[in-house]
Structure formats: C-alpha cells, structure tokens
Protein backbone atom coordinates (compact mmCIF):
# COMPACT_ATOMS: atom_id res chain seq x y z
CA UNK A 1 99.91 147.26 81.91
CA UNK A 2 102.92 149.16 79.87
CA UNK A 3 104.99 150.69 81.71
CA UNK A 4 108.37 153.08 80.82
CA UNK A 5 110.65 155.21 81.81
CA UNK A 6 111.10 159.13 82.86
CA UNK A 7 113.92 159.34 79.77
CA UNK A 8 111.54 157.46 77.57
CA UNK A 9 111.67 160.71 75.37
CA UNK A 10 114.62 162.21 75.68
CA UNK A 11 115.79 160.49 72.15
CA UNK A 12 113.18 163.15 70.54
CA UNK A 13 114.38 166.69 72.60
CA UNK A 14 115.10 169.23 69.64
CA UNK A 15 113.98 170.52 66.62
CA UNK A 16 113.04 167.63 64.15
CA UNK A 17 112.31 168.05 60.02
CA UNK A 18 110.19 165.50 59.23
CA UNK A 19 107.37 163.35 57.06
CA UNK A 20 104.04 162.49 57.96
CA UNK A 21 101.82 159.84 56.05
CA UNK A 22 97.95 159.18 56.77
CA UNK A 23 95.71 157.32 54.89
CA UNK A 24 93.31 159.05 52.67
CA UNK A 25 90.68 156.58 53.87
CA UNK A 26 90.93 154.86 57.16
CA UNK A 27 88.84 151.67 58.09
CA UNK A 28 87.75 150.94 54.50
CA UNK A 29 90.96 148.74 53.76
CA UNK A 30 92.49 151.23 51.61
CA UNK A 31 96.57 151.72 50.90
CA UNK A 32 96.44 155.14 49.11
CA UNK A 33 98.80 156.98 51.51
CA UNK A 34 98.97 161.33 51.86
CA UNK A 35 102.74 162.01 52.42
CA UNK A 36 103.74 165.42 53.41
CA UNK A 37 106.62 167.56 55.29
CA UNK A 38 106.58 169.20 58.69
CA UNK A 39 108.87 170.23 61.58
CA UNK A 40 108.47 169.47 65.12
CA UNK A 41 110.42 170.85 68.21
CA UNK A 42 110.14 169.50 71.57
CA UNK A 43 111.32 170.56 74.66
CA UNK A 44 111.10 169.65 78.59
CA UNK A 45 109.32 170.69 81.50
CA UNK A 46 109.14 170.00 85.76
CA UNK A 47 112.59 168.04 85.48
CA UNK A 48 111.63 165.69 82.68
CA UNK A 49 107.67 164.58 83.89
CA UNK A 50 106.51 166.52 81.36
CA UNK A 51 107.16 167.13 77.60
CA UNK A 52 105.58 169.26 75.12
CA UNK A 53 106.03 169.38 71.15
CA UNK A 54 104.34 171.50 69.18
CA UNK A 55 104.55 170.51 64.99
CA UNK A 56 103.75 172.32 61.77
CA UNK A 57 102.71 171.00 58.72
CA UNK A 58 102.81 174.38 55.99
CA UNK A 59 101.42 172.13 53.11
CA UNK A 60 98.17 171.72 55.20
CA UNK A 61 97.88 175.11 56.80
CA UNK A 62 97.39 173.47 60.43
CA UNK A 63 99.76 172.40 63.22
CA UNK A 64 99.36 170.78 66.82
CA UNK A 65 100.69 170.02 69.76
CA UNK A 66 101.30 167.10 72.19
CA UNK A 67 101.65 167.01 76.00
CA UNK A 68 103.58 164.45 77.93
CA UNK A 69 103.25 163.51 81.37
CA UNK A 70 104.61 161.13 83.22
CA UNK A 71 102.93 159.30 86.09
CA UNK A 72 105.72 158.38 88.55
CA UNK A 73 103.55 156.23 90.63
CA UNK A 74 102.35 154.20 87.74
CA UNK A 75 105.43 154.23 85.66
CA UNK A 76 103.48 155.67 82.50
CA UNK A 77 103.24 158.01 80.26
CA UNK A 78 99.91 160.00 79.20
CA UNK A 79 99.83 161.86 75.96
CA UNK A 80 97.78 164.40 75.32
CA UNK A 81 96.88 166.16 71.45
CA UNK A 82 95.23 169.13 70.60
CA UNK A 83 95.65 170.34 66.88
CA UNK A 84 94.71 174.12 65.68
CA UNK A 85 91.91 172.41 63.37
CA UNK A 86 89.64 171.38 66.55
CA UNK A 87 91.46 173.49 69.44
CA UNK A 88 90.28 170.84 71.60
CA UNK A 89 92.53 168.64 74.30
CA UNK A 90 91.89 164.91 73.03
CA UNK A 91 91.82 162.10 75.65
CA UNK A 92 95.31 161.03 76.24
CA UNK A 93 96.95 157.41 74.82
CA UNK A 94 98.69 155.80 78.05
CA UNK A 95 101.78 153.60 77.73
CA UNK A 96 105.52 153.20 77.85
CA UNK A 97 108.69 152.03 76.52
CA UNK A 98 110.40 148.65 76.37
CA UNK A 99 113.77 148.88 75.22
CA UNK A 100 113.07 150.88 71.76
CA UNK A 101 109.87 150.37 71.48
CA UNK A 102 106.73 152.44 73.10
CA UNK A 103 103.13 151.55 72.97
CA UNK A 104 100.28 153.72 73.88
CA UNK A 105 96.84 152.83 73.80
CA UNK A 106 93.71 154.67 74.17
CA UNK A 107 90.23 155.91 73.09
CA UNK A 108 89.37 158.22 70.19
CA UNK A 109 86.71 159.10 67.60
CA UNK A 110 87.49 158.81 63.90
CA UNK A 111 84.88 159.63 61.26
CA UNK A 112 82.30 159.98 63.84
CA UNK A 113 83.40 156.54 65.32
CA UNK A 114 84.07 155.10 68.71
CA UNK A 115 87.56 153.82 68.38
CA UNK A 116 90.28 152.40 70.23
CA UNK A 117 93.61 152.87 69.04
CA UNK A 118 96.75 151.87 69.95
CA UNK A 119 100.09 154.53 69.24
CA UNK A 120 103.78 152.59 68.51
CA UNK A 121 106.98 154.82 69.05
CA UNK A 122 109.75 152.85 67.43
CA UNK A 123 113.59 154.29 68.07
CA UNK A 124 115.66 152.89 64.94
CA UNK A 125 118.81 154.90 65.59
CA UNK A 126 119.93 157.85 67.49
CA UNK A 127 118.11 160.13 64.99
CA UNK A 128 115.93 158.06 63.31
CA UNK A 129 112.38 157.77 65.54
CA UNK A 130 108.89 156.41 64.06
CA UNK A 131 105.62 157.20 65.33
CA UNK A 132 102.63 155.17 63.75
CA UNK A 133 99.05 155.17 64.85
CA UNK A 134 96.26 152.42 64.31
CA UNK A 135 92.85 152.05 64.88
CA UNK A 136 92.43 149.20 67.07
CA UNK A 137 88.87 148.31 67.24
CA UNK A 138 85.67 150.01 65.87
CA UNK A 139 82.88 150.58 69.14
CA UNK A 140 79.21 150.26 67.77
C-alpha cells in the first residue's frame, strides 16, 4: 500500500502555465505524441485534506478539473477527474508520495477498455513538477 503525506501537494498550490502530451494512439505501441499548452491553478480546501485544480487547454476547447482528498486514517490520497468533455466524476487513482515521487493507481476505461492504470507525480525542482499517466494492464 502507498502511502503520503497531508503536504504531498503543496509543491503545486498556484497558478501553473504548462504542456501537456498524449499519445495519438494509446495501446497500439505507437510514439506519435500531441503536445499542447494549458494553465492550471490549484488551490486548498478543509486545512489541506482537500485540493482542487481546475486546468484549461484553449487549443482543444475543453478543460477539467481534479479533486484531492486525503484519507488521514489511511495515509492516502484519492484523486478524483471530471473534464467538461464527459461532465462525469471518474473513479479516483489512490496513492502517495515517497520523497519526490507519487504513485497513484487505479481503474479506468480507455477506448471502451477495462484498464488499470497507474498515475506518477515526479517533483524535479521547486517549480518543475511532472505528471505522467500509463495504462497498466488491459481487462478482457
């Protein structure tokens, strides 16, 4: 079980330019990235337990938002997405930190697939976080 911290994202509070890449293709083994801007600002609520973010990205005419909670009794986080092209609440990915690095993991659908995928927070400087997502394992 991953566990973290309350201040596991207190490195991310503010207002954030930045660039997000997906693959054009996922699961087929393909490397032909989409790269494009968007801004993100984050803020705090209940003393720290929780965290919301809500991000833009203009060049695709859609935005989102994600909702963290922390579980004190557990020691993890739950994260939670919705995005104005669904305007439904996702299952969460559950996880923590370890020194600078955080790992969620969790359940999703891609393509009409059963997935599991697993989310990795990296902090590489004060102002330099990386978020990267993977699908873990294909369900039949």
């Amino acid at each position: 079980m991953i566990t973290g911290d309350l201040h596991d994202f207190d490195f991310l509070a503010g207002e954030w330019s930045i660039v997000n890449r997906t693959l054009r293709a996922r699961g087929v083994g393909s490397d032909d990235w989409d790269e494009f801007p968007g801004s993100l600002r984050l803020y705090f609520l209940l003393g720290g337990l929780v965290n919301v973010d809500e991000i833009a990205f203009p060049t695709k005419g859609w935005s989102g938002s994600s909702v963290r909670i922390f579980n004190l009794e557990r020691h993890q986080w739950s994260i939670y997405w919705v995005s104005s092209m669904a305007g439904v609440l996702q299952p969460p990915v559950v996880g923590g930190f370890s020194g600078s690095l955080g790992e969620f993991h969790g359940e999703d659908e891609d393509a009409g697939r059963r997935v599991k995928v697993r989310y990795l927070w990296t902090k590489l400087g004060p102002y330099v976080p990386r978020n990267e997502a993977g699908v873990l394992i294909r369900w039949k």
